[in-house]
C-alpha atoms as a PDB file:
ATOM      1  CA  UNK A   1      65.973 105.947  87.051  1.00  0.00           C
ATOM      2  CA  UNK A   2      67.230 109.492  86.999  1.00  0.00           C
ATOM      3  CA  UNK A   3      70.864 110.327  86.865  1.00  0.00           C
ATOM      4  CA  UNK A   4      71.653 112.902  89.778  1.00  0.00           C
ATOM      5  CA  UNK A   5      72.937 116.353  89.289  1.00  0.00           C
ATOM      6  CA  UNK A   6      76.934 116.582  89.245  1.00  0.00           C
ATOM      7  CA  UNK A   7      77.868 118.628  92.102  1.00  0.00           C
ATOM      8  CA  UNK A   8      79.703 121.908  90.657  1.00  0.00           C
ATOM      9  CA  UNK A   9      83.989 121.548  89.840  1.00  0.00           C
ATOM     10  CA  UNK A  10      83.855 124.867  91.485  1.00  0.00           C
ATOM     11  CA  UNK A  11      81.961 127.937  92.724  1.00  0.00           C
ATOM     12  CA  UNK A  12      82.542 131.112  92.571  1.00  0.00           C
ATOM     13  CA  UNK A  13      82.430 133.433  95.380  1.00  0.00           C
ATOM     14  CA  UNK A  14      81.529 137.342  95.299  1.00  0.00           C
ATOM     15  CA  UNK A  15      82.014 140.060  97.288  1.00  0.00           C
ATOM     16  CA  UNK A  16      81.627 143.860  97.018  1.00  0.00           C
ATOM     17  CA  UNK A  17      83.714 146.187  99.161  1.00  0.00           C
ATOM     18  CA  UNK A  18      83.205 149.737  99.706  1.00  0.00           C
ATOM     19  CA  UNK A  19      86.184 151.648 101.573  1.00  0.00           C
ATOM     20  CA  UNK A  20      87.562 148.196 102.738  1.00  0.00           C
ATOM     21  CA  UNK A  21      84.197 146.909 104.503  1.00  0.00           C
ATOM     22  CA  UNK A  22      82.414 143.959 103.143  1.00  0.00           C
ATOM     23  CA  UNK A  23      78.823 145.175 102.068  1.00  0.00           C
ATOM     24  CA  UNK A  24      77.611 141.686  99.949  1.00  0.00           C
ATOM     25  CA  UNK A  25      78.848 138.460  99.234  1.00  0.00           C
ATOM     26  CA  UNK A  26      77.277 135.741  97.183  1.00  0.00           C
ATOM     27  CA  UNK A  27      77.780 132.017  96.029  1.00  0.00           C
ATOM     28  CA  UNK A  28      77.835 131.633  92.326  1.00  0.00           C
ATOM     29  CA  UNK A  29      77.546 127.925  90.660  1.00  0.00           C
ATOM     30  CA  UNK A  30      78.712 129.311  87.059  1.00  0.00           C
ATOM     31  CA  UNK A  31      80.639 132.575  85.825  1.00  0.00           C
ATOM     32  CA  UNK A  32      77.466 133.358  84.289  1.00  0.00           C
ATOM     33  CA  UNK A  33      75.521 133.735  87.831  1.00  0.00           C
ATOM     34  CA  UNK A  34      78.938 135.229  89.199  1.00  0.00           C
ATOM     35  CA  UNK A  35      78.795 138.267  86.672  1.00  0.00           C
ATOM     36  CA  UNK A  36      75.606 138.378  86.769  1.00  0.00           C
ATOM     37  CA  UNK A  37      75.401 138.955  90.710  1.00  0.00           C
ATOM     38  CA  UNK A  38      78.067 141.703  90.093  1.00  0.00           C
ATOM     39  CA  UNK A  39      75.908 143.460  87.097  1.00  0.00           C
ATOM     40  CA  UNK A  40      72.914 143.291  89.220  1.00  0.00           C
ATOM     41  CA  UNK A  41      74.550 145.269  92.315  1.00  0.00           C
ATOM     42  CA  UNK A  42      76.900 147.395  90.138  1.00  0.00           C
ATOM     43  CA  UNK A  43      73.857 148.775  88.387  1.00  0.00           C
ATOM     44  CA  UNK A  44      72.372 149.818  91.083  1.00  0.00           C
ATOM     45  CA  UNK A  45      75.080 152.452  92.610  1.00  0.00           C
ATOM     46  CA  UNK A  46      76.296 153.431  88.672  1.00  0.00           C
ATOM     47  CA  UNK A  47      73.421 156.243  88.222  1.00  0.00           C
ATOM     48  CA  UNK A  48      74.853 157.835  91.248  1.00  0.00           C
ATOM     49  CA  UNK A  49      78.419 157.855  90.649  1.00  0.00           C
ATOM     50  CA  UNK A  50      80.210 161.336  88.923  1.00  0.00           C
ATOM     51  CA  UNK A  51      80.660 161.259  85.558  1.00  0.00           C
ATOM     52  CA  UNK A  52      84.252 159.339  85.510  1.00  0.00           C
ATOM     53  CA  UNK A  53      83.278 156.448  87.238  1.00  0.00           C
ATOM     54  CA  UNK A  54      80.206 155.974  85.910  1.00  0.00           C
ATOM     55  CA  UNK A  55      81.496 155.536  82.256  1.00  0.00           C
ATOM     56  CA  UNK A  56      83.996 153.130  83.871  1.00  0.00           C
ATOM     57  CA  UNK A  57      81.253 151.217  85.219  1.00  0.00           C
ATOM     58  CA  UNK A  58      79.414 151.730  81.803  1.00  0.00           C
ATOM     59  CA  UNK A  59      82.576 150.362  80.057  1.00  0.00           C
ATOM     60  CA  UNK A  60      82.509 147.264  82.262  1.00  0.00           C
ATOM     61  CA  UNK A  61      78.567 146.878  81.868  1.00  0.00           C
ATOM     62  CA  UNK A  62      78.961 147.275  77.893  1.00  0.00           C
ATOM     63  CA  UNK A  63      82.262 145.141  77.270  1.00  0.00           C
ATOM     64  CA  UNK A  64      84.207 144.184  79.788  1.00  0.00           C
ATOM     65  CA  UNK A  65      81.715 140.673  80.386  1.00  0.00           C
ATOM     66  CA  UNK A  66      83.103 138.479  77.816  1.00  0.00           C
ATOM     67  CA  UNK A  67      86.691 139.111  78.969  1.00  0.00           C
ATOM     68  CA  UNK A  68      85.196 138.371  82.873  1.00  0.00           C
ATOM     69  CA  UNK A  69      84.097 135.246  81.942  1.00  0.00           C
ATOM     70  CA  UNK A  70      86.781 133.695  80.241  1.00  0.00           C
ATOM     71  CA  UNK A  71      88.743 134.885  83.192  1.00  0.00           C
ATOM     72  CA  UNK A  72      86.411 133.083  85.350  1.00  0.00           C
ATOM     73  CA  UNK A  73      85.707 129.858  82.824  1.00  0.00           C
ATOM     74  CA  UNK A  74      89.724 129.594  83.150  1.00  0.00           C
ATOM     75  CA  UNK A  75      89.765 129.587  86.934  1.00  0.00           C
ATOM     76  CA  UNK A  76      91.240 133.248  87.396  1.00  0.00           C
ATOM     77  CA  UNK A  77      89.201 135.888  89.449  1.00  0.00           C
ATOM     78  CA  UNK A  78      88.291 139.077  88.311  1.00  0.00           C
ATOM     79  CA  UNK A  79      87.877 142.153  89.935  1.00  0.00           C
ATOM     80  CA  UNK A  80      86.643 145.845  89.254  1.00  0.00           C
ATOM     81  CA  UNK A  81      87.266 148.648  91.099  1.00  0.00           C
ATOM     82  CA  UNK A  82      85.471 151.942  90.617  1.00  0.00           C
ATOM     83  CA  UNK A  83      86.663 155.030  92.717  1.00  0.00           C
ATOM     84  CA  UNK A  84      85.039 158.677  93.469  1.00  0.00           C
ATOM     85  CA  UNK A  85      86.458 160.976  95.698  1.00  0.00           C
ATOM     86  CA  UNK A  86      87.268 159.453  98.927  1.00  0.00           C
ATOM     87  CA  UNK A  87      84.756 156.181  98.282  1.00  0.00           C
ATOM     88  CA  UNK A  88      85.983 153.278  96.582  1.00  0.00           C
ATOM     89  CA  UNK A  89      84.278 150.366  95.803  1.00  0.00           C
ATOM     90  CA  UNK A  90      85.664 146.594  94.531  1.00  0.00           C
ATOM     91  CA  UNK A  91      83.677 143.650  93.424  1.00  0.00           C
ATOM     92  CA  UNK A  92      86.148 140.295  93.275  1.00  0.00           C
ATOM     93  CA  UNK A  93      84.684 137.004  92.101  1.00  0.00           C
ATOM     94  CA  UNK A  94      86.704 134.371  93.322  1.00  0.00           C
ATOM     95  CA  UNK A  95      86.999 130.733  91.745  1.00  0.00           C
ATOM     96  CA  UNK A  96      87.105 128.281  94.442  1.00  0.00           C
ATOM     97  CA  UNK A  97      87.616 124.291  93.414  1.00  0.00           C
ATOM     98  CA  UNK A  98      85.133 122.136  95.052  1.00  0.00           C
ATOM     99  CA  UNK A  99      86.014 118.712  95.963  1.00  0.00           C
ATOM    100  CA  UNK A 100      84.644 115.930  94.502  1.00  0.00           C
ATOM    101  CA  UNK A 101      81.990 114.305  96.117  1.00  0.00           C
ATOM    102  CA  UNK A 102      83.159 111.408  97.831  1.00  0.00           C
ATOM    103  CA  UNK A 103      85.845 113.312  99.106  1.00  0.00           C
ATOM    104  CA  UNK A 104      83.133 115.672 100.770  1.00  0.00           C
ATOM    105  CA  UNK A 105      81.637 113.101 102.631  1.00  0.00           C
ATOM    106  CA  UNK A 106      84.519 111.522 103.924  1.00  0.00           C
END
């Protein structure tokens, strides 16, 4: 017999902003898939951005990932923010605890 998969201790939960409107969200089952998500949709607005932000979002892209993800392993969220002219836009991953599972069928 099979063992079943152990539900996740928690997920994390993304969301990109642009001027204070919600644009994308996404459920993440690791930090991994959370940053990953965030890479993914960061990459595609960073060849349009002015020169400032873009190296910010370069910065992020080259070397701010390991320090994300401990963040996230450790149950803290992490959030980047990258601003041009009158735009700004903020990706936040959020560690939420799940409960375990009999408590989520009760």
């Amino acid at each position: 017999m099979s063992e079943r998969p152990q539900p996740p201790v928690r997920i994390y939960y993304c969301e990109c902003y642009v001027n204070e409107r919600r644009i994308g969200t996404y459920d993440a089952y690791s930090p991994r898939e959370a940053l990953r998500w965030m890479r993914i949709s960061l990459m595609m607005i960073a060849t349009t951005l002015d020169e400032a932000p873009y190296r910010r979002a370069r910065t992020w892209l080259d070397h701010g990932q390991p320090a994300a993800a401990h963040d996230l392993e450790q149950g803290k969220p992490h959030t980047l923010t990258l601003k041009q002219r009158t735009t700004q836009a903020t990706w936040t991953v959020s560690p939420i605890p799940c409960p375990p599972a009999h408590e989520a069928r009760a």
